[in-house]
N, C-alpha and C. Protein backbone atom coordinates (compact mmCIF):
# COMPACT_ATOMS: atom_id res chain seq x y z
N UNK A 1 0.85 -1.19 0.00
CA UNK A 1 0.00 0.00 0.00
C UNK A 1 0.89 1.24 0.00
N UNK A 2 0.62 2.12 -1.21
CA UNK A 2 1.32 3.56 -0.78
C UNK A 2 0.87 4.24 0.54
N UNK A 3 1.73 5.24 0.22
CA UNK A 3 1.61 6.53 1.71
C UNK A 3 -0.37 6.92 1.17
N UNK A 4 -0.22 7.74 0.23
CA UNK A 4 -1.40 8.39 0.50
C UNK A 4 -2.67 7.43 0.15
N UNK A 5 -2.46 5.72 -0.32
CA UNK A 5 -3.53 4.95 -0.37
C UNK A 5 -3.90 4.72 1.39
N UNK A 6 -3.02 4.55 2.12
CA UNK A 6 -3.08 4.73 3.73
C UNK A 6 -3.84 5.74 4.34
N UNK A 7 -3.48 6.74 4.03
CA UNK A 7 -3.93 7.80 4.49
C UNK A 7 -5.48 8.08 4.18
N UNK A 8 -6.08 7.69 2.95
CA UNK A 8 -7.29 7.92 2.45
C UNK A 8 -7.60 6.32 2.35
N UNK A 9 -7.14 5.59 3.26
CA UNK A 9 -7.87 4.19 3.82
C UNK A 9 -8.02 4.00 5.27
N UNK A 10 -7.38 4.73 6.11
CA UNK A 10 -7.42 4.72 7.26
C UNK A 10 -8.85 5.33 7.99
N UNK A 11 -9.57 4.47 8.47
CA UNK A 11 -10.82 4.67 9.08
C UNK A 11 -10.32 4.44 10.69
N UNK A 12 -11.57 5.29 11.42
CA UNK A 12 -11.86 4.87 13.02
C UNK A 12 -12.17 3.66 13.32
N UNK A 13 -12.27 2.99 13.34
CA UNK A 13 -12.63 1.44 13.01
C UNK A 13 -13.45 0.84 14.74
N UNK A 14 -14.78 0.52 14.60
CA UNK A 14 -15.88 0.61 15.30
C UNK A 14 -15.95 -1.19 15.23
N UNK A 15 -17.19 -1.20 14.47
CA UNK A 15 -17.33 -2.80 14.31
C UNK A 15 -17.41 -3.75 13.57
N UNK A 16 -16.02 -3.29 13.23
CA UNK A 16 -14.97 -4.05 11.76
C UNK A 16 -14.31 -5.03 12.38
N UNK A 17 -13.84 -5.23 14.15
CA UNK A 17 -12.88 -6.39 14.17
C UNK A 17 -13.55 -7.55 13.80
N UNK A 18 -13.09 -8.65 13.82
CA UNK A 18 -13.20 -10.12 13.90
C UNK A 18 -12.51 -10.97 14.65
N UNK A 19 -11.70 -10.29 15.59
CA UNK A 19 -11.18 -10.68 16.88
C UNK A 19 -10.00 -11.58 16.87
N UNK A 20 -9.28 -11.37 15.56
CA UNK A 20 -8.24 -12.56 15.39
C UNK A 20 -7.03 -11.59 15.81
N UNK A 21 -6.00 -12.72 16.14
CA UNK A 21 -4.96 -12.50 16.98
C UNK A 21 -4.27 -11.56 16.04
N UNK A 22 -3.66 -10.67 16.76
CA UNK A 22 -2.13 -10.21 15.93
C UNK A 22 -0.98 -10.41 15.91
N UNK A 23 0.15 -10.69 14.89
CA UNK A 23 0.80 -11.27 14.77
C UNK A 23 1.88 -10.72 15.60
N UNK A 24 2.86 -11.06 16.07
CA UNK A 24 3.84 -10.15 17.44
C UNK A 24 4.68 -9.46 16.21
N UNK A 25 5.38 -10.13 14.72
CA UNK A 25 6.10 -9.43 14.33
C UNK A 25 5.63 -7.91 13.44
N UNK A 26 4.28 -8.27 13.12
CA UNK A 26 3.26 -6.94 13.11
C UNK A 26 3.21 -5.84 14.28
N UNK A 27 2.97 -6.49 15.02
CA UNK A 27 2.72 -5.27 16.01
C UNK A 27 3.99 -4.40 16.54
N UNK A 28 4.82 -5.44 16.18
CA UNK A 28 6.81 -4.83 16.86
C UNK A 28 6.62 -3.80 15.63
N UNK A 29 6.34 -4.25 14.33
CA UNK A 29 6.59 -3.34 13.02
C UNK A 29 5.45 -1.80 13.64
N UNK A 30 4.65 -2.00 13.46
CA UNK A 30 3.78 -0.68 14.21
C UNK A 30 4.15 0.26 15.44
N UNK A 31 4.65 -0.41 16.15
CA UNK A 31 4.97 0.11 17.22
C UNK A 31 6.20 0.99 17.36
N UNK A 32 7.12 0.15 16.25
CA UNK A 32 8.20 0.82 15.85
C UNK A 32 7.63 1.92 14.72
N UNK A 33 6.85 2.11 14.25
CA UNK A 33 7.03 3.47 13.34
C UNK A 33 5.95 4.48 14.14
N UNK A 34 5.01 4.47 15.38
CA UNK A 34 4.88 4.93 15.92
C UNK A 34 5.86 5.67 16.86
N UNK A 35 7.14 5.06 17.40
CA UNK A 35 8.03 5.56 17.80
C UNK A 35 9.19 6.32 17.11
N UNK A 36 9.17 5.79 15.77
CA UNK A 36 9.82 6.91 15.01
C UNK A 36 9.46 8.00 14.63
N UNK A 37 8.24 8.26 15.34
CA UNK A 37 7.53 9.57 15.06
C UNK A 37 8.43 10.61 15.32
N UNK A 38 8.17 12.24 14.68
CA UNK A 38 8.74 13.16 15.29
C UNK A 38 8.55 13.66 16.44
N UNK A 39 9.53 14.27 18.13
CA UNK A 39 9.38 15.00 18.50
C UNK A 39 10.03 15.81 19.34
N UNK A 40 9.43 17.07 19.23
CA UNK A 40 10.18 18.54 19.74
C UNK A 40 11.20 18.00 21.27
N UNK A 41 12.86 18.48 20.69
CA UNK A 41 13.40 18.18 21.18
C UNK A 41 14.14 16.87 21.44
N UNK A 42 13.46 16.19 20.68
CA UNK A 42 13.88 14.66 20.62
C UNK A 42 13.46 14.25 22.23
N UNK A 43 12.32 14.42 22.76
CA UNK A 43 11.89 14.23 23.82
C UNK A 43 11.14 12.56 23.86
N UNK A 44 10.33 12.41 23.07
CA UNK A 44 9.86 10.77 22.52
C UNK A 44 8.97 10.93 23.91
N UNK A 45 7.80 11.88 24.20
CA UNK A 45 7.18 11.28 25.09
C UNK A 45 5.64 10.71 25.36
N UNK A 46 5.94 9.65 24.43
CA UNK A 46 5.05 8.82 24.48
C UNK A 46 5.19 7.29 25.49
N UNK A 47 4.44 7.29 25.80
CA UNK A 47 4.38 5.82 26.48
C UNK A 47 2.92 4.90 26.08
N UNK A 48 3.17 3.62 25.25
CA UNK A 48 1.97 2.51 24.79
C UNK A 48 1.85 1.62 26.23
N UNK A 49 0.73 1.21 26.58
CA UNK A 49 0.22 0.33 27.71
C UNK A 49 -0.44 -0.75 26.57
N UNK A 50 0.02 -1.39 26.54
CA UNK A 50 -0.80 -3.08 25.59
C UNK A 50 -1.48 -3.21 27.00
N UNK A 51 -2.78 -3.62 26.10
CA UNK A 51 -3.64 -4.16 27.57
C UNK A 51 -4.72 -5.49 26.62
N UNK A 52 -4.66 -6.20 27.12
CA UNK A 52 -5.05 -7.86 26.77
C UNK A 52 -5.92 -8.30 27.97
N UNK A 53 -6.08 -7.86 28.53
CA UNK A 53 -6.99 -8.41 29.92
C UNK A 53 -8.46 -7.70 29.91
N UNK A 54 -9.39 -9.03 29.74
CA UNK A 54 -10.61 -8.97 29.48
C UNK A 54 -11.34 -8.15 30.62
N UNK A 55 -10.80 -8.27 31.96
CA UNK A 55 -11.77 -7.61 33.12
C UNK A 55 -11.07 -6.24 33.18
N UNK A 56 -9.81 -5.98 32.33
CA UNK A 56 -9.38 -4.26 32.08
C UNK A 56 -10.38 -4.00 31.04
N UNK A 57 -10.52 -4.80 30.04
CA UNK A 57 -11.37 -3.82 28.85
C UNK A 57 -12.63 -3.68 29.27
N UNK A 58 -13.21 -4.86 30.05
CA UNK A 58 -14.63 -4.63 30.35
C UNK A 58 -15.03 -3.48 31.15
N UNK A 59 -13.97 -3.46 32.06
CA UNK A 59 -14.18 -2.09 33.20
C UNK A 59 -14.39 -1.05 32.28
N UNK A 60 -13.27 -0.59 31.12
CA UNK A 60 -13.24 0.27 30.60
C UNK A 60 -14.54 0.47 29.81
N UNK A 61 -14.57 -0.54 28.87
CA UNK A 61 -16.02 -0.41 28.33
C UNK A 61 -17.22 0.08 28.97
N UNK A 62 -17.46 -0.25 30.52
CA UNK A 62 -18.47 0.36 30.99
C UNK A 62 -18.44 1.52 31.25
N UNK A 63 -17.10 2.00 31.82
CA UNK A 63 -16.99 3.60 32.11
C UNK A 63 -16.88 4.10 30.83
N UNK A 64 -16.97 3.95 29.46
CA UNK A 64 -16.98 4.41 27.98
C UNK A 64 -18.83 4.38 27.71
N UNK A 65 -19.32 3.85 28.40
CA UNK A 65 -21.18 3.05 27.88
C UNK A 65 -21.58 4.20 28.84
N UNK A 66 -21.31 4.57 30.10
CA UNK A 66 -21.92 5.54 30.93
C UNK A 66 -21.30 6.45 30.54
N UNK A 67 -20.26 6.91 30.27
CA UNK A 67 -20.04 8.30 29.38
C UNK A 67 -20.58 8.85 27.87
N UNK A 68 -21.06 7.57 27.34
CA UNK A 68 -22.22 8.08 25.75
C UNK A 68 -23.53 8.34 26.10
N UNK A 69 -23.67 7.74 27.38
CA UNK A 69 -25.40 7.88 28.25
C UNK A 69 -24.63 9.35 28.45
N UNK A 70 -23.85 9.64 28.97
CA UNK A 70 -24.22 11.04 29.25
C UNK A 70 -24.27 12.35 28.03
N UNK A 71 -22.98 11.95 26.91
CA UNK A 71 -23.55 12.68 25.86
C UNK A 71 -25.08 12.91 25.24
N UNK A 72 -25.22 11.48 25.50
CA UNK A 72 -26.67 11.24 24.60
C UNK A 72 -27.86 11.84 24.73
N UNK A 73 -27.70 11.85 26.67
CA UNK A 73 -28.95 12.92 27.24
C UNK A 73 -28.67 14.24 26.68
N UNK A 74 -27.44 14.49 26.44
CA UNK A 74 -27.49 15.76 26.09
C UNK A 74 -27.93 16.41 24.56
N UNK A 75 -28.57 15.54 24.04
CA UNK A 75 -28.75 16.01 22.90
C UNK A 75 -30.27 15.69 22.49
N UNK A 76 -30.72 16.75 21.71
CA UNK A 76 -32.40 16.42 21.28
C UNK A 76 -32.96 16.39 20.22
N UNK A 77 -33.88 15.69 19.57
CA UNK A 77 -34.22 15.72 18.37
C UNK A 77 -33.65 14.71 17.20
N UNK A 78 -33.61 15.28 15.91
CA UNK A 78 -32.81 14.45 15.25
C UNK A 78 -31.08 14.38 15.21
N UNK A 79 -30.99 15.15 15.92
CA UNK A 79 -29.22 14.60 16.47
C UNK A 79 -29.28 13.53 17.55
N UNK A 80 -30.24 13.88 18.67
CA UNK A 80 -30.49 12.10 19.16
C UNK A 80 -30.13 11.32 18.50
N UNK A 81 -31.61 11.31 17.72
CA UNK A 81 -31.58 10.13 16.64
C UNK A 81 -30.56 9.72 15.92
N UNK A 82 -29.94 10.43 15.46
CA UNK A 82 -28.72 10.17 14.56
C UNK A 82 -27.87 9.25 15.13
N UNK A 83 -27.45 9.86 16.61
CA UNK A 83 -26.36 9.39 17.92
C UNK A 83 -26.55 8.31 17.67
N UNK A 84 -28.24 7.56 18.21
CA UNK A 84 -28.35 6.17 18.69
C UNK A 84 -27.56 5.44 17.83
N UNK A 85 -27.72 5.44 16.55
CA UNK A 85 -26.92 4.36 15.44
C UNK A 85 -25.62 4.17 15.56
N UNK A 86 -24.76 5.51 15.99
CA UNK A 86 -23.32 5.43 16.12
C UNK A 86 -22.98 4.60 17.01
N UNK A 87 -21.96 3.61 16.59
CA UNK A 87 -21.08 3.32 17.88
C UNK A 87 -19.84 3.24 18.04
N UNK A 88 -19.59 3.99 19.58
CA UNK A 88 -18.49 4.78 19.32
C UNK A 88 -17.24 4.30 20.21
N UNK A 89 -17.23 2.45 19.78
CA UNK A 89 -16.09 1.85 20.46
C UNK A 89 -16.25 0.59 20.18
N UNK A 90 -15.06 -0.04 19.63
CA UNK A 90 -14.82 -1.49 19.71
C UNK A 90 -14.21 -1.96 20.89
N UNK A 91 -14.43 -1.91 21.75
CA UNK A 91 -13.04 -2.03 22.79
C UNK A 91 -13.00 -4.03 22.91
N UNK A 92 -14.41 -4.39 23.04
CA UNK A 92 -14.17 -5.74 23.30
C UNK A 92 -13.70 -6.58 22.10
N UNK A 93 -14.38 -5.92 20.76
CA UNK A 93 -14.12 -6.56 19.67
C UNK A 93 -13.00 -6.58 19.08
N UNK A 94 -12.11 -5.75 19.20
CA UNK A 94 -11.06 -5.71 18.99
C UNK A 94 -9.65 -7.00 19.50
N UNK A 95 -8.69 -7.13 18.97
CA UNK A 95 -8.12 -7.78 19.41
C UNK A 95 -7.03 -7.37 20.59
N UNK A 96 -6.78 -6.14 20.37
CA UNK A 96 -5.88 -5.26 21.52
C UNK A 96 -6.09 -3.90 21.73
N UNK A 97 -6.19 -3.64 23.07
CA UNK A 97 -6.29 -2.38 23.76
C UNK A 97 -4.79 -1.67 23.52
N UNK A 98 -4.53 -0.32 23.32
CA UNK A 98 -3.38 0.17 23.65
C UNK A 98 -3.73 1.87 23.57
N UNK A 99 -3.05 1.71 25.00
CA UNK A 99 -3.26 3.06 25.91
C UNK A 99 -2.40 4.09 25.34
N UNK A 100 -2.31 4.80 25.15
CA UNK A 100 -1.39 6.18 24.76
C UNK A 100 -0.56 7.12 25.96
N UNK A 101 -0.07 7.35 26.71
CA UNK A 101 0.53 8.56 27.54
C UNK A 101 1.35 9.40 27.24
N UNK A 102 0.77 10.52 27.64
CA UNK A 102 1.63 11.59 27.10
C UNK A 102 3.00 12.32 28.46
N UNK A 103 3.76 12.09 28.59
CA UNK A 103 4.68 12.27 29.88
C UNK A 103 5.60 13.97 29.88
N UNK A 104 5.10 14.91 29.88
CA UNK A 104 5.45 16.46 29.77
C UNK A 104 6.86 16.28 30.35
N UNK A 105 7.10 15.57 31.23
CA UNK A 105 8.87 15.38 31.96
C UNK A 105 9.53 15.05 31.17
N UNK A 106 9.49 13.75 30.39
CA UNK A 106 10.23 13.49 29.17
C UNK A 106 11.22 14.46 28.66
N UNK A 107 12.46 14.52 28.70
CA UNK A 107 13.56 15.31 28.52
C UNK A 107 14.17 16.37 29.40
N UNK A 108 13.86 16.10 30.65
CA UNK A 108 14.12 16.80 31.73
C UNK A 108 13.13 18.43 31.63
N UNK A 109 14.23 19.11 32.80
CA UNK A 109 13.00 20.61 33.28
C UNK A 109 13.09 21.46 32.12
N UNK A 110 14.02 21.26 30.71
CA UNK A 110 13.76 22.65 30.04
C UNK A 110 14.01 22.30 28.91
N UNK A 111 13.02 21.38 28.32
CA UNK A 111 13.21 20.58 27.04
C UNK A 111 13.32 21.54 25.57
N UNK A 112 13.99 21.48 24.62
CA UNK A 112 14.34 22.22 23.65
C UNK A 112 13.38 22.29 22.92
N UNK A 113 12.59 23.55 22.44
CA UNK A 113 11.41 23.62 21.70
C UNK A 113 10.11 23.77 22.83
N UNK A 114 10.56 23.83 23.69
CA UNK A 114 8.82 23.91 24.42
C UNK A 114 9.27 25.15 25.56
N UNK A 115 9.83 26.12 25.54
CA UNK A 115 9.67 27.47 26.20
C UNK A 115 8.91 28.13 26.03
N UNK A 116 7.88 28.09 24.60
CA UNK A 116 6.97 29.24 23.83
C UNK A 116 6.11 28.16 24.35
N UNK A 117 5.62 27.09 23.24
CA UNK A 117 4.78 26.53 22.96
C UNK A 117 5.16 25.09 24.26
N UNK A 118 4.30 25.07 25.02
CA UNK A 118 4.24 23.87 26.12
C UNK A 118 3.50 22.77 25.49
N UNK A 119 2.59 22.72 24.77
CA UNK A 119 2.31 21.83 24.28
C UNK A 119 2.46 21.47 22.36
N UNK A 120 3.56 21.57 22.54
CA UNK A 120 4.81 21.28 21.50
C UNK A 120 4.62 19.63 21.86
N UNK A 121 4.52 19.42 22.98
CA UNK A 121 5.13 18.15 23.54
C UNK A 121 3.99 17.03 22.98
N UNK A 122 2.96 17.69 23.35
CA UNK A 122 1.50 17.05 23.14
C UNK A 122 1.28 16.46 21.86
N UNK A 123 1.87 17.26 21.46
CA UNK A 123 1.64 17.51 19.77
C UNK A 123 2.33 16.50 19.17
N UNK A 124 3.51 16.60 19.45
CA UNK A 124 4.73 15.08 19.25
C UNK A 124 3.80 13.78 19.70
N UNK A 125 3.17 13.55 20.88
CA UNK A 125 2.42 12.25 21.21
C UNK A 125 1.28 11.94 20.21
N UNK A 126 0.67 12.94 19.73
CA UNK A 126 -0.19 12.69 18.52
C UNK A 126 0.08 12.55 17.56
N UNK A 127 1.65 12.87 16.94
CA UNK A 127 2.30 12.58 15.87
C UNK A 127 2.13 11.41 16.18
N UNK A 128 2.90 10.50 17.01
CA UNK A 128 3.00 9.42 17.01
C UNK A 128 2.10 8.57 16.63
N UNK A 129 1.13 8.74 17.41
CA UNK A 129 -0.59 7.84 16.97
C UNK A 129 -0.99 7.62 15.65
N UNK A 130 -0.15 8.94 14.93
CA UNK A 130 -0.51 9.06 13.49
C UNK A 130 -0.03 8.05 12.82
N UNK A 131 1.46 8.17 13.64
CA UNK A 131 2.04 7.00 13.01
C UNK A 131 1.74 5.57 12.51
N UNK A 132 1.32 5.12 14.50
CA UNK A 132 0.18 4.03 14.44
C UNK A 132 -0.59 3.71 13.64
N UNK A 133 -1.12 4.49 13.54
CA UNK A 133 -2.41 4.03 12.75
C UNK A 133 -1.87 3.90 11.45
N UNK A 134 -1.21 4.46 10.77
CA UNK A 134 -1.23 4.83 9.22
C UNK A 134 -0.33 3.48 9.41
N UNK A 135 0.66 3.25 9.98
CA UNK A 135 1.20 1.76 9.79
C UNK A 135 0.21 0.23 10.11
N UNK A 136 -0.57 0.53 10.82
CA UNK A 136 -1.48 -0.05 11.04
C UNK A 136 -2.53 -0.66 9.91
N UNK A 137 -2.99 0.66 9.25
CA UNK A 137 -3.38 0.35 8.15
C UNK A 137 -2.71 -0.24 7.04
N UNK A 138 -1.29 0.25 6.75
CA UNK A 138 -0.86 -0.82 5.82
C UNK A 138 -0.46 -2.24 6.19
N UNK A 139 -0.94 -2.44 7.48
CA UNK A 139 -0.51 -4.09 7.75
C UNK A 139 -1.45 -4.67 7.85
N UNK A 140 -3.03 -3.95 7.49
CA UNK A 140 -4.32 -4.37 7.72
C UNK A 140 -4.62 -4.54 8.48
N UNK A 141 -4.48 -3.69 9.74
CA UNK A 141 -5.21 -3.54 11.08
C UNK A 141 -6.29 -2.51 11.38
N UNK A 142 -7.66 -2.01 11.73
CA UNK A 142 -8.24 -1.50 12.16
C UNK A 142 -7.31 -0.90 13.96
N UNK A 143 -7.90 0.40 13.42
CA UNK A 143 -7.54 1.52 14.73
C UNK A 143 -8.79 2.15 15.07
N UNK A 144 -9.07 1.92 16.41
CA UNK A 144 -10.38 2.65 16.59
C UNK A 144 -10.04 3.80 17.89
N UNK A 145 -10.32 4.95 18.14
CA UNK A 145 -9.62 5.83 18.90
C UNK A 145 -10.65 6.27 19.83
N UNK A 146 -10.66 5.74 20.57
CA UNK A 146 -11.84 6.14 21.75
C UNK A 146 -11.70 7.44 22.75
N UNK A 147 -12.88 8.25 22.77
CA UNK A 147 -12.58 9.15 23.71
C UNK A 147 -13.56 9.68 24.48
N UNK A 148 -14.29 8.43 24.50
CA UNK A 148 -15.73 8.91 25.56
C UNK A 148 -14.97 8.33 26.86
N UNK A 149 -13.95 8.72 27.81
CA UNK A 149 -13.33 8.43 28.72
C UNK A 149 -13.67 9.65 29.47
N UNK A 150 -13.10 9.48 31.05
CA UNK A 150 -12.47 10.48 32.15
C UNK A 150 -11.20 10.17 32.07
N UNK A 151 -9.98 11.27 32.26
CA UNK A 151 -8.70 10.41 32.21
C UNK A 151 -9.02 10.07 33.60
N UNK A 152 -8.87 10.89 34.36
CA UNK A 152 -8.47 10.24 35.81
C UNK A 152 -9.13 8.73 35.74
N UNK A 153 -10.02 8.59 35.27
CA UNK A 153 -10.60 6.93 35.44
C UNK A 153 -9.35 6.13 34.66
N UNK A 154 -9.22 6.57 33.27
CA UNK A 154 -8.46 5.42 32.68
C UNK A 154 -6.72 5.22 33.32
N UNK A 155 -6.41 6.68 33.67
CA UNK A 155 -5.22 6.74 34.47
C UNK A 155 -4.81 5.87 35.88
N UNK A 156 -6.27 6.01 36.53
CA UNK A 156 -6.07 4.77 37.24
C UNK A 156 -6.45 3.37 36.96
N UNK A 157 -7.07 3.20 36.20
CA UNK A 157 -7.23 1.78 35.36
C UNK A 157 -5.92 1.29 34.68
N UNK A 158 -5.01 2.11 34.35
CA UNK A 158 -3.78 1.18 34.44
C UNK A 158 -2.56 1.49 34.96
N UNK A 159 -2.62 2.17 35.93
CA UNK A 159 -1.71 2.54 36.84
C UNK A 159 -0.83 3.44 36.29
N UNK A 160 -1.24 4.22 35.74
CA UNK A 160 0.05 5.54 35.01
C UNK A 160 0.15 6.21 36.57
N UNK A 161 1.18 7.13 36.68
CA UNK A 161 1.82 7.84 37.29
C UNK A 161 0.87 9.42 37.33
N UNK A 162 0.58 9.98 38.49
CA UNK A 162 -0.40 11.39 38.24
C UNK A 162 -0.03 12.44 36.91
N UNK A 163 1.60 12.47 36.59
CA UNK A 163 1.96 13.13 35.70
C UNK A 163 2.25 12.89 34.68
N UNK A 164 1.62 11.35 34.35
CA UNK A 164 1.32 10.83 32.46
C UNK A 164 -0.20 11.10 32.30
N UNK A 165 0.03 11.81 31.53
CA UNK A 165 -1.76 12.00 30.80
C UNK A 165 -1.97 10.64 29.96
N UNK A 166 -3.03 10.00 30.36
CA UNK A 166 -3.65 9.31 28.96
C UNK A 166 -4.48 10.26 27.97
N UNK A 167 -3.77 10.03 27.17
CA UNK A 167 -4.85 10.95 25.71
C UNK A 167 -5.22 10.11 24.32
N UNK A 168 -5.35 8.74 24.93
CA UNK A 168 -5.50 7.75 23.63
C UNK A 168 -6.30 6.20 24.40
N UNK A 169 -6.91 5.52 24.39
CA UNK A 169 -7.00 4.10 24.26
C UNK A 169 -7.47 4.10 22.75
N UNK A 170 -6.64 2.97 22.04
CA UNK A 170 -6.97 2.42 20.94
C UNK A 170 -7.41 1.06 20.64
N UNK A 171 -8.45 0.91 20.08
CA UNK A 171 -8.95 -0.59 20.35
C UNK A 171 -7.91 -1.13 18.49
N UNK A 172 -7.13 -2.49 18.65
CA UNK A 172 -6.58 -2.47 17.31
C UNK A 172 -6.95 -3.87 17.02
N UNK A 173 -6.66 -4.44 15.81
CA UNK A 173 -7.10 -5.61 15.49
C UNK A 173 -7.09 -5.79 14.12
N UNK A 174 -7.09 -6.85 13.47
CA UNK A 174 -7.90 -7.27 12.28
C UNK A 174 -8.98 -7.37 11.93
N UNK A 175 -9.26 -6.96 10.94
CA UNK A 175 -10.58 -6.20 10.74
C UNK A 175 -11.22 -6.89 9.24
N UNK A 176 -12.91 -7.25 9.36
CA UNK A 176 -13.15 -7.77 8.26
C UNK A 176 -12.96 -7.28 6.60
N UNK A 177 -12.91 -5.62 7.25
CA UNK A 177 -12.86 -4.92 6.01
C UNK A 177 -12.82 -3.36 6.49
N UNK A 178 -12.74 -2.43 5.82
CA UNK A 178 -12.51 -1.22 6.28
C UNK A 178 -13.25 -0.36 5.30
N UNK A 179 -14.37 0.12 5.97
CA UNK A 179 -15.74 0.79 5.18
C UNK A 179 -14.88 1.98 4.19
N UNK A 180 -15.48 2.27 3.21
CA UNK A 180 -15.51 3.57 2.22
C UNK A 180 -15.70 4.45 2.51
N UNK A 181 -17.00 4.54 3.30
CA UNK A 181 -17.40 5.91 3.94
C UNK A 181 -17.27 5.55 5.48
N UNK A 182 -16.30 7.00 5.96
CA UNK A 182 -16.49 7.12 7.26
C UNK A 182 -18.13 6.96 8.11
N UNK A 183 -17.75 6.07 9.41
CA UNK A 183 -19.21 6.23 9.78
C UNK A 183 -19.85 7.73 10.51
N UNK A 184 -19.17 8.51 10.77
CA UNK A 184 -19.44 9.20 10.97
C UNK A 184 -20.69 10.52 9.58
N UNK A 185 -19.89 9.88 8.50
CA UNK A 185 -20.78 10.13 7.33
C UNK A 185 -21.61 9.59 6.93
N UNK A 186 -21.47 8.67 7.04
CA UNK A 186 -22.89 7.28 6.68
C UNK A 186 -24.04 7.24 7.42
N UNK A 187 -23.70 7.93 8.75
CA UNK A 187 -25.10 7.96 9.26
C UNK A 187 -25.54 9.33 9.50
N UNK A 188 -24.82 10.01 8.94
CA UNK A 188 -25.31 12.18 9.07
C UNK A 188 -24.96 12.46 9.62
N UNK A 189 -23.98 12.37 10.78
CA UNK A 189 -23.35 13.11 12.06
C UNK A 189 -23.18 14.49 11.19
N UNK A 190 -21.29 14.07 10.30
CA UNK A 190 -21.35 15.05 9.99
C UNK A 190 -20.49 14.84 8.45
N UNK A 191 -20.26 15.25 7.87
CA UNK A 191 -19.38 15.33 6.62
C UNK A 191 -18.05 15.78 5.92
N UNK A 192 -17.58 15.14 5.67
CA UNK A 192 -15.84 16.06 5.44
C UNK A 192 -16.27 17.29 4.25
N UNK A 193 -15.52 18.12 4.94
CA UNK A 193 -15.42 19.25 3.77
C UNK A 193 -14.07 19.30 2.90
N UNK A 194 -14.61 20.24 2.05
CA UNK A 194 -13.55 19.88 0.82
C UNK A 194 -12.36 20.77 1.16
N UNK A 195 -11.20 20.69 0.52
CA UNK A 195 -10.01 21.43 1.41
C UNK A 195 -10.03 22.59 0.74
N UNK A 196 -10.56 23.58 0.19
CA UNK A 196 -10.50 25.18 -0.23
C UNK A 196 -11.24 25.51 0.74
N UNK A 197 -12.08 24.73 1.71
CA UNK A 197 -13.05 25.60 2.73
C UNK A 197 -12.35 25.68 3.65
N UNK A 198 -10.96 25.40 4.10
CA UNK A 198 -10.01 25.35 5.37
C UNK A 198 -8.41 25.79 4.70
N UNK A 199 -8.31 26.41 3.41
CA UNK A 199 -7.18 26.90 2.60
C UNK A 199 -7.20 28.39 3.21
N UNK A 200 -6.24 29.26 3.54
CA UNK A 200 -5.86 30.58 2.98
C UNK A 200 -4.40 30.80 2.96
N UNK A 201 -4.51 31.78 2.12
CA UNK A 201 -3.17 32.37 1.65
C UNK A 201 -2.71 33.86 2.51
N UNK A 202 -1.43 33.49 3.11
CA UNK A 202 -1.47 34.67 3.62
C UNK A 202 -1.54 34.63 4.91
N UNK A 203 -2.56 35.55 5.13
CA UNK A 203 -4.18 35.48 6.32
C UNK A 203 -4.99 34.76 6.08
N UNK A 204 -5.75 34.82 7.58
CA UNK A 204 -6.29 33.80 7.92
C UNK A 204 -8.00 34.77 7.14
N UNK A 205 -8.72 34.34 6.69
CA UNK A 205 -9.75 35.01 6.00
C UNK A 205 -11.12 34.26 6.22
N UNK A 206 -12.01 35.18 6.94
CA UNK A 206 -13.12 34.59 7.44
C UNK A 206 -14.61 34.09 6.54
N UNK A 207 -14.92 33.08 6.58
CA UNK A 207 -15.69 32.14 5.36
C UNK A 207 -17.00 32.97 5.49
């Protein structure tokens, strides 16, 4: 698969797994180009939690099921409606959980590139994910990126340290197939726009 067949194949991936194992020399390959990601300062502060334990995902899953009950009340009409159809987590179906942390210490007290911008750092941990996934996809894995969480819940669900942020669980796996249309489009949420509506030259110029 090319770069940009990846990129414009890479879906959120919901309830595409089929629950088959992944292969260890796959996942070493992913994991490694997630870590070759760029970041500020050569800081690398990311940290992956593999999590394989059925009474971790289940916990999680429920504190993810009572956090869409709470979006859900919040909404009325035909955006309700819309909601109910979405779903907005594979966690069980999937074949592996993997946690994301983002660690701001990473490179000691005065890391190069983050005096202006502090979350320079942040930004590097999401590079990474990018990574993930887009390697992910060319090894034919589904990435599904969950974020109906509390951190403090998931932070203590796998014992990170008070000063690693989780800013990721990813449910990953093999997947029967990987839809055409985002679901987020397929059922009306909402729609990608075309890229001249987010272009300017220059300045920034109001639509």
């Amino acid at each position: 698969m090319e770069l940009y067949d990846a990129i414009n194949r890479r879906r959120d991936t919901r309830a595409e797994f089929n629950g088959a194992p992944i292969d260890d020399e796959v996942l070493t390959r992913v994991l490694s180009a997630a870590h070759a990601a760029p970041s500020v300062g050569m800081t690398q502060p990311w940290d992956y939690i593999l999590v394989r334990s059925d009474e971790t995902r289940r916990a999680f899953r429920e504190h993810v099921m009572a956090e869409r009950e709470v979006f859900a009340n919040s909404l009325e009409g035909e955006r309700s409606e819309t909601f109910q159809k979405i779903k907005v987590e594979g966690i069980l179906e999937s074949s592996l959980g993997v946690v994301v942390g983002y660690d701001p210490t990473r490179g000691g007290t005065n890391p190069l590139g983050r005096h202006a911008i502090a979350d320079a750092g942040l930004y590097s941990a999401v590079c990474s994910i990018q990574n993930f996934w887009l390697a992910a996809t060319q090894e034919g894995l589904g990435v599904g990126w969950v974020s109906f969480y509390r951190e403090e819940f998931l932070r203590d669900l796998v014992g990170m340290p008070e000063h690693v942020r989780p800013i990721a669980w990813l449910c990953v796996g093999p997947v029967s197939e990987l839809p055409d249309v985002p679901d987020l489009e397929r059922f009306g949420w909402r729609h990608r726009s075309p890229l001249d509506t987010v272009l300017h030259e220059e300045r920034y110029t109001e639509r």
